[in-house]
Every structure is written in C-alpha cells, then in structure tokens.
C-alpha atoms as a PDB file:
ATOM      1  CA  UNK A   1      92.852 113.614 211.112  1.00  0.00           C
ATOM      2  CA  UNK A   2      94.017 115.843 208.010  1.00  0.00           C
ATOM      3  CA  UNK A   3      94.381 114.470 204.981  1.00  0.00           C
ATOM      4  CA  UNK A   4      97.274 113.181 203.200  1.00  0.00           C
ATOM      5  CA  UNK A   5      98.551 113.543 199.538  1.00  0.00           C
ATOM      6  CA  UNK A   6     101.421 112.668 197.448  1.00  0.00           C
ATOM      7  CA  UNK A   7     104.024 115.378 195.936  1.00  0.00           C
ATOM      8  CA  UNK A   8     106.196 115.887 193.644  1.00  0.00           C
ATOM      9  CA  UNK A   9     109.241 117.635 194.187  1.00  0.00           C
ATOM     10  CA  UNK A  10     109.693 121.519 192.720  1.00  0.00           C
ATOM     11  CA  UNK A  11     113.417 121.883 193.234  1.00  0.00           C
ATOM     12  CA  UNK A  12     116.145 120.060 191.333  1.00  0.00           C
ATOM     13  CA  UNK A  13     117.447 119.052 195.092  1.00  0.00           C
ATOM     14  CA  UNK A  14     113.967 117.381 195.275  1.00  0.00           C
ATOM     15  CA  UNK A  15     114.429 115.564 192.217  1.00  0.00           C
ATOM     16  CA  UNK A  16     117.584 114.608 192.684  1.00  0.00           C
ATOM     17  CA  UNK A  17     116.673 112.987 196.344  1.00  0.00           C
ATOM     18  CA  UNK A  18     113.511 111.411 194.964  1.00  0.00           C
ATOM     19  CA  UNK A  19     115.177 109.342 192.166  1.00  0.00           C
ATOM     20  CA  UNK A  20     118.739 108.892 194.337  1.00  0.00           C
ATOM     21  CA  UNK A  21     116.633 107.918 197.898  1.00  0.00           C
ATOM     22  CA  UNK A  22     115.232 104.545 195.195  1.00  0.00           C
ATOM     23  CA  UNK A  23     118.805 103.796 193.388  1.00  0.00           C
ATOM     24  CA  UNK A  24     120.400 103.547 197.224  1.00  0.00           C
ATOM     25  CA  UNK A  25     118.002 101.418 198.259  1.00  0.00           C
ATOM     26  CA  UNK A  26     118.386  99.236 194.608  1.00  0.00           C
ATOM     27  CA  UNK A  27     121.911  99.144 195.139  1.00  0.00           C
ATOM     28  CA  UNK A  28     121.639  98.581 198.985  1.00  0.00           C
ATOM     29  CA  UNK A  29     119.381  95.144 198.301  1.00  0.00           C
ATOM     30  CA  UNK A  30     119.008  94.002 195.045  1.00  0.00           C
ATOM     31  CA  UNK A  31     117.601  91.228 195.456  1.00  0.00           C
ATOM     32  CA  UNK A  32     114.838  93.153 197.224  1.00  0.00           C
ATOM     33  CA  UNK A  33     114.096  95.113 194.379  1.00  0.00           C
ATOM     34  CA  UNK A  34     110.591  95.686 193.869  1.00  0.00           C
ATOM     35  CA  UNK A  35     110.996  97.480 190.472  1.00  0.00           C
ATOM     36  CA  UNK A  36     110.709  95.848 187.127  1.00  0.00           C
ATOM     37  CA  UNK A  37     113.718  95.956 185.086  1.00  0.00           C
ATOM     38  CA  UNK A  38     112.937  98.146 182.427  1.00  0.00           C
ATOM     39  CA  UNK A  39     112.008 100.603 185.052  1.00  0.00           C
ATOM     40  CA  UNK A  40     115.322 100.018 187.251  1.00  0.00           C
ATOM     41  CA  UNK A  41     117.150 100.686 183.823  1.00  0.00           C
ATOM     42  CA  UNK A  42     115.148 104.081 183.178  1.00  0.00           C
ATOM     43  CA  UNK A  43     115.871 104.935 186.964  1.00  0.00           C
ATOM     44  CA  UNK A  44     119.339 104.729 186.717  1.00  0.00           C
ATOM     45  CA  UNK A  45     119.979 106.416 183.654  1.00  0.00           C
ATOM     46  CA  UNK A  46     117.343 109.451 184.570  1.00  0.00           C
ATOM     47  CA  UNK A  47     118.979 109.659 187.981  1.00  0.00           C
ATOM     48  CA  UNK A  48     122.659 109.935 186.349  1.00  0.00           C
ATOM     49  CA  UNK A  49     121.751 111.966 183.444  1.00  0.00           C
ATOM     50  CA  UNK A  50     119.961 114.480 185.649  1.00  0.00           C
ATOM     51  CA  UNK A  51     122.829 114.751 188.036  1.00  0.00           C
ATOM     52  CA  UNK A  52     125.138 115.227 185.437  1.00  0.00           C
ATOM     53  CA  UNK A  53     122.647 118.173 183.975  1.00  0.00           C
ATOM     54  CA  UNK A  54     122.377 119.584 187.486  1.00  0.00           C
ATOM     55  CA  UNK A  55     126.456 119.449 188.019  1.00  0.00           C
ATOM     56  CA  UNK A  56     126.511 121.358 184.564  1.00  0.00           C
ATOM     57  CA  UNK A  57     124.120 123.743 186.082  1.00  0.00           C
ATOM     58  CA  UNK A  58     126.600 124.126 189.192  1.00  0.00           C
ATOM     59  CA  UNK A  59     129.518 124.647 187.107  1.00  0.00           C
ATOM     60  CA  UNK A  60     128.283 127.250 184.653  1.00  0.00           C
ATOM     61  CA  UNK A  61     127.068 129.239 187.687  1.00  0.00           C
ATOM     62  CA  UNK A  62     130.169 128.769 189.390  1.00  0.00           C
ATOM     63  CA  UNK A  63     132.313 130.766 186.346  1.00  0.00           C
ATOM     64  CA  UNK A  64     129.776 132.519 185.185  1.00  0.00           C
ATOM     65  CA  UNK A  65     129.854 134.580 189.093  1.00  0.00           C
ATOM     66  CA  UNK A  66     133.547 133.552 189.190  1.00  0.00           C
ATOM     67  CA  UNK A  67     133.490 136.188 185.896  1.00  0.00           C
ATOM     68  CA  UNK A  68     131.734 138.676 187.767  1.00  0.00           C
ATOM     69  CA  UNK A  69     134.350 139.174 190.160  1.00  0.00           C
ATOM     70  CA  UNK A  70     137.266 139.027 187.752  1.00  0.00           C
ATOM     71  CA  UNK A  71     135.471 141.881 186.147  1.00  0.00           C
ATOM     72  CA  UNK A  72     134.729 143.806 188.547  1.00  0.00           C
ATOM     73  CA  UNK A  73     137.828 146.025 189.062  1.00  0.00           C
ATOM     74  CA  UNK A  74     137.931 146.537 185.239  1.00  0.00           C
ATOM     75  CA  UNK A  75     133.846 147.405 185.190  1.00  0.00           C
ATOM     76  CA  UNK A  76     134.318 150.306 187.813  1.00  0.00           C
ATOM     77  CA  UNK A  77     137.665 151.771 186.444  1.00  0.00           C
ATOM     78  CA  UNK A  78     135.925 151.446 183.231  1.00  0.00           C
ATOM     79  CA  UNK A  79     133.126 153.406 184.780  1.00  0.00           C
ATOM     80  CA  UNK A  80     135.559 155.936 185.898  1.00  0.00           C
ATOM     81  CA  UNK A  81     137.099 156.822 183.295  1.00  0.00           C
ATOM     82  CA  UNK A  82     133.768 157.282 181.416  1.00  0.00           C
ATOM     83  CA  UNK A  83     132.255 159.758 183.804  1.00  0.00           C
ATOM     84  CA  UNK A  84     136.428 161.442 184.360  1.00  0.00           C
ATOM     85  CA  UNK A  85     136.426 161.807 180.240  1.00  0.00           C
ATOM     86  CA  UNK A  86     132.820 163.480 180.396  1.00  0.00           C
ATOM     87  CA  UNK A  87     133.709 165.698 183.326  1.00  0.00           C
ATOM     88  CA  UNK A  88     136.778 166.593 181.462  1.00  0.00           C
ATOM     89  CA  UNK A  89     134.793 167.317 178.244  1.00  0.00           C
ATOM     90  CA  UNK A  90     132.262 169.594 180.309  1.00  0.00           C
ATOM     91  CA  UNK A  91     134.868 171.454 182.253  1.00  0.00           C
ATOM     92  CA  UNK A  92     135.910 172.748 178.372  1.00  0.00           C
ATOM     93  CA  UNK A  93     132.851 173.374 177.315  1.00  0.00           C
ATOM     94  CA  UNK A  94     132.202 175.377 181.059  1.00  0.00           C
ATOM     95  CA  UNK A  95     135.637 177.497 180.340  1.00  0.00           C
ATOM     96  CA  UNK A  96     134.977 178.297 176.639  1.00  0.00           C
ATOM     97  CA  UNK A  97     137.328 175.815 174.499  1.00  0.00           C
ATOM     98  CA  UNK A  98     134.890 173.244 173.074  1.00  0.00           C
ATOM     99  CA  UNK A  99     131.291 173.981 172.372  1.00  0.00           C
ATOM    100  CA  UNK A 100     128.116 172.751 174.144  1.00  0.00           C
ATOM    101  CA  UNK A 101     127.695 171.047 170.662  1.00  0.00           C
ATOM    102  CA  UNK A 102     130.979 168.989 171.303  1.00  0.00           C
ATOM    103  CA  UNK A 103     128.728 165.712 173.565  1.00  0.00           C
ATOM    104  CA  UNK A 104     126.613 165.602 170.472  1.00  0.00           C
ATOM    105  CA  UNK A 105     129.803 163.236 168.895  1.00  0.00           C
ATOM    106  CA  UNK A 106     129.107 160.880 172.049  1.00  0.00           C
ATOM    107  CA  UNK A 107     125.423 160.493 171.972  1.00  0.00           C
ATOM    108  CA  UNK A 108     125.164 163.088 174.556  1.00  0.00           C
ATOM    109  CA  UNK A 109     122.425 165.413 175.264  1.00  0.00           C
ATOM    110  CA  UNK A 110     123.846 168.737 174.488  1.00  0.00           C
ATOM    111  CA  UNK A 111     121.306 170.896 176.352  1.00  0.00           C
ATOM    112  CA  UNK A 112     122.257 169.022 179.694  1.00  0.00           C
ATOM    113  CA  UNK A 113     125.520 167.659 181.905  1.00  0.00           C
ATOM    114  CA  UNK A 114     124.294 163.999 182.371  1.00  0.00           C
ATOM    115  CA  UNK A 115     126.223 161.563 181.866  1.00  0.00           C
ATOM    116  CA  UNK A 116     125.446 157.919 179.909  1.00  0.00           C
ATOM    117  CA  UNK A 117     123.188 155.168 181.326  1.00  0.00           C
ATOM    118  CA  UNK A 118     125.566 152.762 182.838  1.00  0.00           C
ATOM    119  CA  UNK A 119     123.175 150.514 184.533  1.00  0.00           C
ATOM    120  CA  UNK A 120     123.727 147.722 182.893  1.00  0.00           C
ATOM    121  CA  UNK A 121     127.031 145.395 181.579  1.00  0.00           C
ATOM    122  CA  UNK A 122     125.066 146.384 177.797  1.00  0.00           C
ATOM    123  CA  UNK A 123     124.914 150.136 178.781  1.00  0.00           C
ATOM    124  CA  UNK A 124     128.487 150.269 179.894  1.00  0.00           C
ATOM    125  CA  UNK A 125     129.969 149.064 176.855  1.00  0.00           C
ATOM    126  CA  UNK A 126     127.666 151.216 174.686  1.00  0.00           C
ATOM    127  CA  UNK A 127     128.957 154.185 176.556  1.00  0.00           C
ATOM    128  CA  UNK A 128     132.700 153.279 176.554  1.00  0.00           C
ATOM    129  CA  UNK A 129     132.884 152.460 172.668  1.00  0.00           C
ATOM    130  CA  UNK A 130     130.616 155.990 172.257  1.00  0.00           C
ATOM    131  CA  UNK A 131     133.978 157.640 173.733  1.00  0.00           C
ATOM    132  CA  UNK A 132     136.608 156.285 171.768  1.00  0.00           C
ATOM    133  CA  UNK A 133     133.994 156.746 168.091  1.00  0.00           C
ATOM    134  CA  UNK A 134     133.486 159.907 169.369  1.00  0.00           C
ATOM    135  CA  UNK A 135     136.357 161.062 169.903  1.00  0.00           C
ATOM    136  CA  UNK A 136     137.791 160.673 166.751  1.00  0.00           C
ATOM    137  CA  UNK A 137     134.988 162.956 165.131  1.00  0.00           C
ATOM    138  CA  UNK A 138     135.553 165.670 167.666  1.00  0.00           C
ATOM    139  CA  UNK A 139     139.046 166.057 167.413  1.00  0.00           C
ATOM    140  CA  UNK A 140     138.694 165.196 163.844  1.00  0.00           C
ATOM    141  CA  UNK A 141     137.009 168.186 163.570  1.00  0.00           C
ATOM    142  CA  UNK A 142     139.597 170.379 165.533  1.00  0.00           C
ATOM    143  CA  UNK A 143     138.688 169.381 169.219  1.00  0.00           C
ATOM    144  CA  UNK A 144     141.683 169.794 171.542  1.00  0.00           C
ATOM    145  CA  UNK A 145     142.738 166.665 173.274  1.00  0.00           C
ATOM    146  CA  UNK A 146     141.322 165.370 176.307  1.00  0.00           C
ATOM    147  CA  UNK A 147     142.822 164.937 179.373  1.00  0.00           C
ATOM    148  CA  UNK A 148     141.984 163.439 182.859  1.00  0.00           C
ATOM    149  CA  UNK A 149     142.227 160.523 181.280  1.00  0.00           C
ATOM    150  CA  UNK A 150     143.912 160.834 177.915  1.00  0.00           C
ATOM    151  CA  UNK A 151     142.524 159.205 174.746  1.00  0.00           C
ATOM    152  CA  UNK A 152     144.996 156.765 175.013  1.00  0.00           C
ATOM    153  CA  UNK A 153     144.937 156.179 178.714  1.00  0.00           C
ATOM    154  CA  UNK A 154     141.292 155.535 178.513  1.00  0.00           C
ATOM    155  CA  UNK A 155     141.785 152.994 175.208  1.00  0.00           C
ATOM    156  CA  UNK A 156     144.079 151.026 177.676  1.00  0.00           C
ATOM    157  CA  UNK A 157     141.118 150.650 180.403  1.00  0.00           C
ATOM    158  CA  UNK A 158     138.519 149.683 177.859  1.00  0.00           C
ATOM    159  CA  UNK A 159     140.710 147.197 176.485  1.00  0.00           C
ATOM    160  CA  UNK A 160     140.977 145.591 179.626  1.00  0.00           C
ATOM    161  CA  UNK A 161     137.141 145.963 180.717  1.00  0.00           C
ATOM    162  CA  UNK A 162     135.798 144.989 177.128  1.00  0.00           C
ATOM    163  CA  UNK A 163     137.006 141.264 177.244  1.00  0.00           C
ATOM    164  CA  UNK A 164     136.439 140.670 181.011  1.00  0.00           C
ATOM    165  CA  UNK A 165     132.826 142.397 180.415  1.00  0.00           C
ATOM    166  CA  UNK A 166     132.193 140.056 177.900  1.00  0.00           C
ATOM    167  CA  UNK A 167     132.919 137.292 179.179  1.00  0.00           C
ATOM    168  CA  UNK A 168     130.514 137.497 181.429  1.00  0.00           C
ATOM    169  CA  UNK A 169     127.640 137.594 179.000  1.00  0.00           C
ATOM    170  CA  UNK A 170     129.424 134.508 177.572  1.00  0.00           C
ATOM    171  CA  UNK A 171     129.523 132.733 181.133  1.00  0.00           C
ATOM    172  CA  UNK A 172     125.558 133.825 181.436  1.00  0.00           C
ATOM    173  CA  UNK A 173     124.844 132.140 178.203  1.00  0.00           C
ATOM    174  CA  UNK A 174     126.317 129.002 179.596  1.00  0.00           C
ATOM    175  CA  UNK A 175     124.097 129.064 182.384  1.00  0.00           C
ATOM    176  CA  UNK A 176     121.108 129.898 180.246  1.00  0.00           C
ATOM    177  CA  UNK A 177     121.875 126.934 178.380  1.00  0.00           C
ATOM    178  CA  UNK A 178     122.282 124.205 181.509  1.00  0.00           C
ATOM    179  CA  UNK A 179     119.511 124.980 183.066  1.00  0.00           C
ATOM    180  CA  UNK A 180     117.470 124.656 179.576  1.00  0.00           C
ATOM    181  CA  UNK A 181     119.221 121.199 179.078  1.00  0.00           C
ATOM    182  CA  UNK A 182     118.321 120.148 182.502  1.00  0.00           C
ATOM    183  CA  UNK A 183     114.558 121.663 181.991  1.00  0.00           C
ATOM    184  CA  UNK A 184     114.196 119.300 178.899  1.00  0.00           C
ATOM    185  CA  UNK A 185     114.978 116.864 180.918  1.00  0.00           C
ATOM    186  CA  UNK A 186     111.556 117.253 183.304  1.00  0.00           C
ATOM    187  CA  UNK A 187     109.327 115.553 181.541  1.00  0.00           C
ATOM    188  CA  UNK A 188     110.809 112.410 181.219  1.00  0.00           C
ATOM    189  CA  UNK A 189     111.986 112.791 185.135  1.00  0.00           C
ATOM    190  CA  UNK A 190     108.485 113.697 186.226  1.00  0.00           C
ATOM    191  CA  UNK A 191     107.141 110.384 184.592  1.00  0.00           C
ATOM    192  CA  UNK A 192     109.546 108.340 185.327  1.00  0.00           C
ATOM    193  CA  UNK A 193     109.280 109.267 189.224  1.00  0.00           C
ATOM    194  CA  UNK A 194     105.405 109.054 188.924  1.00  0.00           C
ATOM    195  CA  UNK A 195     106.189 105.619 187.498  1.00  0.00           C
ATOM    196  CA  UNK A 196     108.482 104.289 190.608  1.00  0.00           C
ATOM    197  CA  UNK A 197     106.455 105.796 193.309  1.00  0.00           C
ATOM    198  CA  UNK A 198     103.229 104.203 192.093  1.00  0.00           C
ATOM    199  CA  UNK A 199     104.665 101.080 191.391  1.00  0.00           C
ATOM    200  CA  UNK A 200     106.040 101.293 195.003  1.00  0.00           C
ATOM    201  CA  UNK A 201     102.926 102.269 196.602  1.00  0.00           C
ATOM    202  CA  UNK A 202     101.592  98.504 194.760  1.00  0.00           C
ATOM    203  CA  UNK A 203     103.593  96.701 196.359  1.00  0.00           C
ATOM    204  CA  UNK A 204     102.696  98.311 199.786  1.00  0.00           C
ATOM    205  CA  UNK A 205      99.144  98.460 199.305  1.00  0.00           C
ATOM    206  CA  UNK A 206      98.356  95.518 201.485  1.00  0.00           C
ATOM    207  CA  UNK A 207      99.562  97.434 204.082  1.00  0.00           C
ATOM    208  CA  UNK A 208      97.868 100.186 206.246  1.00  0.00           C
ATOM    209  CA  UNK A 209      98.122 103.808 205.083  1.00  0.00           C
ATOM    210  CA  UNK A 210     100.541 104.796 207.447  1.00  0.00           C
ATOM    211  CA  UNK A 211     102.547 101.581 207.037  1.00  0.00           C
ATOM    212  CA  UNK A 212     102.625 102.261 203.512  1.00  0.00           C
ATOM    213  CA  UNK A 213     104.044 106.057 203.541  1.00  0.00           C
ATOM    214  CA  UNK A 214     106.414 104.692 205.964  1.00  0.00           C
ATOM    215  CA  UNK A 215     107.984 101.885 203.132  1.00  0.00           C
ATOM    216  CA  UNK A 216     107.223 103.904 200.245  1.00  0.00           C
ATOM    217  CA  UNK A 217     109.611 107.078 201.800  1.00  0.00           C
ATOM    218  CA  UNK A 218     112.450 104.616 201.645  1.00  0.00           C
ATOM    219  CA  UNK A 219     112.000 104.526 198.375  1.00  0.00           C
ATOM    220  CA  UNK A 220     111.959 108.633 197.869  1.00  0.00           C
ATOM    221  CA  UNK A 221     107.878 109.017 197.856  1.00  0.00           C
ATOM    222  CA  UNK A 222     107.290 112.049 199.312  1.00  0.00           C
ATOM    223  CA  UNK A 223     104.322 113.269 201.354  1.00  0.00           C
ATOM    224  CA  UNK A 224     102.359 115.968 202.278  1.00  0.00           C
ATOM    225  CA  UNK A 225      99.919 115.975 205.264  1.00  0.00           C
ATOM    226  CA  UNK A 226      97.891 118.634 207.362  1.00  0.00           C
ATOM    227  CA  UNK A 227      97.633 118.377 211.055  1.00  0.00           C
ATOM    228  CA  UNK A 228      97.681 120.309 213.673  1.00  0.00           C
ATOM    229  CA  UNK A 229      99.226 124.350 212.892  1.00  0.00           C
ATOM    230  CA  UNK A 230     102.967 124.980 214.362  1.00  0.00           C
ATOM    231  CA  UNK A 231     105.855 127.478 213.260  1.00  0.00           C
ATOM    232  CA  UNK A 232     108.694 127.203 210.379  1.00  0.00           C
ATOM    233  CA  UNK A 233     111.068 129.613 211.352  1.00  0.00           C
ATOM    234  CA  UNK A 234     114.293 130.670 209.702  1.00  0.00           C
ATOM    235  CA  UNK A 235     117.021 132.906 208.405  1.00  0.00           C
ATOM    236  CA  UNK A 236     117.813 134.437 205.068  1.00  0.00           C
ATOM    237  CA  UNK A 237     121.341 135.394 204.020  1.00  0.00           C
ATOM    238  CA  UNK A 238     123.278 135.740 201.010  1.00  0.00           C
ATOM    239  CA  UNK A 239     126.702 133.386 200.149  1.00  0.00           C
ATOM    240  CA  UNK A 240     128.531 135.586 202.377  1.00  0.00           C
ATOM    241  CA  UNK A 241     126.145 135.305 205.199  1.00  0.00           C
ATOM    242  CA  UNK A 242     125.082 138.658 204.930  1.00  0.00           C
ATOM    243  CA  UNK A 243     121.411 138.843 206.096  1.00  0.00           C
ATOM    244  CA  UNK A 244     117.913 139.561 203.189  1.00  0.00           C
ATOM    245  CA  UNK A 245     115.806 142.139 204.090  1.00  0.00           C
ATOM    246  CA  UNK A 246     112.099 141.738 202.513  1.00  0.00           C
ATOM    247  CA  UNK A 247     112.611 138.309 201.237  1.00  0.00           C
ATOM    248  CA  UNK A 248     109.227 136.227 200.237  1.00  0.00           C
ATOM    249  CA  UNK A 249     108.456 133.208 201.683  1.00  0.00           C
ATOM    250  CA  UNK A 250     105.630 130.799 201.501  1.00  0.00           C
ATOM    251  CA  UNK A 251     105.752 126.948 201.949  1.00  0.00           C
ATOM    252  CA  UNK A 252     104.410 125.269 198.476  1.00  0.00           C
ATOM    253  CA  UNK A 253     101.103 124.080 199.079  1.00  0.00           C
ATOM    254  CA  UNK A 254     100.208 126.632 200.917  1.00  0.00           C
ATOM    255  CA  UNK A 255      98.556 130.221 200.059  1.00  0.00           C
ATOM    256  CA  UNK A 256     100.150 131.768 203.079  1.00  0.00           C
ATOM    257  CA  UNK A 257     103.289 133.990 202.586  1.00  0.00           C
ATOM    258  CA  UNK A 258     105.602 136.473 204.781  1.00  0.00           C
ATOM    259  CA  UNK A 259     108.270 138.935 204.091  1.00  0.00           C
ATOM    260  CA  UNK A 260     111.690 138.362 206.051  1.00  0.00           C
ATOM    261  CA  UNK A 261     112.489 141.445 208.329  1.00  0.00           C
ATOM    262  CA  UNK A 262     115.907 143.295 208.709  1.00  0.00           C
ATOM    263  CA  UNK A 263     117.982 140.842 209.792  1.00  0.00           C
ATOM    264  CA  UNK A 264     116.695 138.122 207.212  1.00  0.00           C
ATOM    265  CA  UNK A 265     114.585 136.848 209.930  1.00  0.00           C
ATOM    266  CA  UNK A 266     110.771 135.027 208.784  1.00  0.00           C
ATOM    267  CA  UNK A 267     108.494 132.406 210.711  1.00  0.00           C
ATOM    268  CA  UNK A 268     104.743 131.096 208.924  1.00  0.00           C
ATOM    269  CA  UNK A 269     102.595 129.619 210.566  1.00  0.00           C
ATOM    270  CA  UNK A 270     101.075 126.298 208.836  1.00  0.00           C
ATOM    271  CA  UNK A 271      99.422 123.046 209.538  1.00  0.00           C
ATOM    272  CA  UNK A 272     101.005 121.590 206.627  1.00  0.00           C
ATOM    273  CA  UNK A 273     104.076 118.538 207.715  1.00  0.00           C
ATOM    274  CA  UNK A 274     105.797 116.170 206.299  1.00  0.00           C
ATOM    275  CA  UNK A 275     108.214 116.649 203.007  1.00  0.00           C
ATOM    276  CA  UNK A 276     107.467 119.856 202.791  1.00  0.00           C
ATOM    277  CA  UNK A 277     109.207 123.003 200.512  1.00  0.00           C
ATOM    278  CA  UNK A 278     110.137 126.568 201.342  1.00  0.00           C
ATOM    279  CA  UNK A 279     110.275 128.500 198.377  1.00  0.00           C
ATOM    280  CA  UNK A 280     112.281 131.660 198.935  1.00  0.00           C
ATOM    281  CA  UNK A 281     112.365 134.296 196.191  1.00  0.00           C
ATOM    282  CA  UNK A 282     113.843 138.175 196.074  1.00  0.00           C
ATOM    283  CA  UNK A 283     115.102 140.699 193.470  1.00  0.00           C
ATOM    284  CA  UNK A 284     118.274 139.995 191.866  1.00  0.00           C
ATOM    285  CA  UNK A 285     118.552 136.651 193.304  1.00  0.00           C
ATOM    286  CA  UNK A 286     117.824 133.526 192.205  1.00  0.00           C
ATOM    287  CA  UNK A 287     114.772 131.500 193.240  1.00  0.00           C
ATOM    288  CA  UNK A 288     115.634 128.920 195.964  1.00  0.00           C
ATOM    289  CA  UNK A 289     113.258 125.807 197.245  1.00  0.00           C
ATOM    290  CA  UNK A 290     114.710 124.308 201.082  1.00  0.00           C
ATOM    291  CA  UNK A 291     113.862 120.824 201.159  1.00  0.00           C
ATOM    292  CA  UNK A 292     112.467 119.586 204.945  1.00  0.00           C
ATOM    293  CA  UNK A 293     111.190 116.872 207.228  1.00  0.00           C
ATOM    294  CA  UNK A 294     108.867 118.354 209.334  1.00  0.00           C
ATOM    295  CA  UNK A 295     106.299 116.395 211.964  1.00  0.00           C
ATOM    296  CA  UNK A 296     102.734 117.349 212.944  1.00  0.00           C
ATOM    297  CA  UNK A 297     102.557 120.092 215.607  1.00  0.00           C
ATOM    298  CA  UNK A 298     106.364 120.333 216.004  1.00  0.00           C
ATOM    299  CA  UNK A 299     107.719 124.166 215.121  1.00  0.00           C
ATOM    300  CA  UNK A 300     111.040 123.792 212.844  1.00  0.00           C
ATOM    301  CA  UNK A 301     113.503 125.706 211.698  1.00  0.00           C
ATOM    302  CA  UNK A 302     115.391 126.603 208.423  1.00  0.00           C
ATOM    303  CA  UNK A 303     118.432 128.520 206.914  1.00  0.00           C
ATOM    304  CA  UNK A 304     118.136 129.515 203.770  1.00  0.00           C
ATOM    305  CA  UNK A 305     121.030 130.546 201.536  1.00  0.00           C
ATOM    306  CA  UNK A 306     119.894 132.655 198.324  1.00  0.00           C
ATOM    307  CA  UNK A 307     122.419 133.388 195.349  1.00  0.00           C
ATOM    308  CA  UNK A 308     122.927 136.911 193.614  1.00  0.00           C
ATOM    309  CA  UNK A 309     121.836 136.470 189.755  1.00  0.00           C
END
C-alpha cells in the first residue's frame, strides 16, 4: 500500500473549496460543529474575505480583456496608419522630394527603410506620438505635407487609439493589484486551513486511517495518495475553444511532465490519486491549476481551459 499525505491546495479554486467544503458543513449542522469558536469565527471571515479578493480578481480580468477588445480596432488602424505615414515618407525620399535625412525627425534610422518596433502596447504609442513630434520639425523645416494619411487624418486615429490603448494598461494595473491583495491574503489562509484540518483530523483520530480521510474530506482536508499507476488524460483549449499546441503539463507532486500535441491533446501517466492538481502553463497565457477526484488505478480525464494574458 502507498503512502498517504496531506495537501494543501495551490490554486485559489483549491482554497476556496477547502475553507467553503468546512463553512457548508458548519452551516449544514451546527450543532455538530467540531470547531472551536474562535476558529469558526476566523473561518468565516477568511472564507468571505478571500472570495471577495478572488471575485475582485475575476472582475479586473474581466475589463481589463474586455479593454483589449475595445481596443483592438483602434490598435491596428493605429498601426496602419503608422507604417501608411512611413511608406508615404519613403516613397518621397525614393522620388527625390524629401531627403534620406527626413526619418531622422521620427527616430528613424536614416541609412535603412524599417519601420518602428510596434511589438508592444508601449512601442506603439512611442511610435505614434514620434509621428505627430516629428512632423512638426520636418515640415517646420520646409517638408512638404504628407499624404496617405494626412497629418490631420492620422491625429484623428491616434486620438482614438491613445485613450483606448491606455486604458488597457490602466485595466492591467487593476489586475496587478487584485491578485496582490488576494496574495497578502495567503498567509493568514494557509494557517488558518492548517488550523481546521488538524483540528479535524483530532477529532477523528480514534478512528482508522481510512475512516478518518473519509470524515475529515467532508470537512475540505484534502489528500494525496500513491497506488497503483493509471492515465490523466485531457484537452487544452483557449476561451474560445480553440485547441493549445505545446502546452506543459505535470500533476503537482509529481516530477513527471508532457507537452500537449496539435490538437491540445496530453495524457501522464502517474500513480498519484486522490485530490490531486493539474497545473497547466504556456506562453502568453496565464497559469491554470484543474482541481480533481481521482481513485487508485482508475484512468481520468480533464478539460482544461487556459486564458490569454
């Protein structure tokens, strides 16, 4: 027989279910609660400020991608109109009537045709100010207009794209500042979960082993066994369903990982079972941790959903 140990959760899900699975079961019977009072109090104020940290968490991610997609017409017109005005401004220089000397008043490499890094939301408003500054030098100093867009065709655009742009850096912050909130948060959480779970596992210590694991998961303890070796299996998509090539995935507590093939597809073999983890991460997403239940020797399966950062 493997052996058995107790763990804590890594994902705010996790939390959440560890700390909610003892206030149901408070609320469900309380005259069968097993807690002390001080630590009933502590349980129910953890659980509710840490929900309302997580919803905040929710939320700011929620407008801060909500943003995104507001911006993004504005972003690539924005982009357009960059790289138009620079074609524009080296078709002039190509036919005679502005000098190779003329990108210099845009931060512009004037031994080459390349345009600005616009890579980033940072890099794209560098670049669009850089054409209206530079502008005014060039034709301040007897530069013909531009066309394809106009000065003040292209002023329009930016005006648009600047706001919209920036407010997604001001959504982002948001989210930055959730999930520090709720990560202040942890060590109080962490304690006070260690707290209920051993004062659980107490009361049920009269009781055989697997007797005990049996109460104490009513209560949210979690455990993690090894047995005999089976198959998680599982998908990886995006929010639209759209399947993640070369996604890691490893089950926490274990060393073994795999890399999800073309259609998002993975399976690991492990002899780990019980409340088990699948920790998911990939490039310009964000980290996700799949709670599940899984029994000794039986294969399971998973679907993961990862979110674009």
């Amino acid at each position: 027989m493997g052996t058995t140990v107790r763990t804590f959760p890594q994902s705010i899900i996790g939390r959440q279910k560890a700390m909610t699975t003892a206030v149901i079961k408070i609320e469900a019977a309380p005259a069968d609660n097993i807690l002390s009072d001080n630590l009933t109090d502590r349980l129910h104020l953890g659980n509710t400020n840490y929900l309302a940290g997580s919803a905040a968490i929710t939320l700011a991610k929620t407008t801060y991608h909500h943003k995104i997609e507001l911006a993004r017409p504005e972003r690539l017109l924005m982009q357009k109109n960059i790289t138009g005005f620079y074609d524009s401004l080296n078709g002039l220089i190509d036919r005679g009537k502005a000098p190779a000397s003329a990108r210099g008043y845009y931060n512009l490499p004037i031994t080459n045709r390349k345009m600005p890094k616009m890579r980033s939301d940072a890099d794209l408003l560098t670049a669009a100010a850089a054409v209206l500054s530079g502008d005014i030098l060039r034709v301040a100093a007897g530069g013909v207009a531009m066309s394809g867009p106009t000065i003040a065709e292209y002023t329009i655009v930016y005006n648009l794209a600047k706001p919209a742009i920036i407010a997604i850096s001001t959504a982002k912050t948001a989210v930055n500042t959730a999930v520090r909130n709720l990560k202040a948060q942890l060590p109080e959480i962490k304690d006070l979960i260690k707290h209920v779970w051993d004062d659980v596992e107490a009361y049920y210590s009269m009781n055989t082993p697997v007797e005990r694991r049996v109460e104490a998961r009513l209560w949210g303890v979690r455990y993690r066994s090894t047995g005999l070796p089976s198959m998680v299996t599982g998908t990886v998509k995006d929010e639209l369903g759209v399947a993640i090539a070369n996604a890691k995935v490893r089950i926490i507590g274990s060393s073994i990982s795999t890399l999800t093939d073309a259609e998002g597809n993975f399976s690991v073999n492990t002899s780990l079972y019980g409340d088990l983890e699948v920790e998911t991460t990939r490039i310009n997403y964000e980290k996700n941790i799949t709670d599940l239940l899984k029994e000794d020797g039986v294969a399971i399966a998973v679907a993961v959903v990862m979110v674009h950062v």
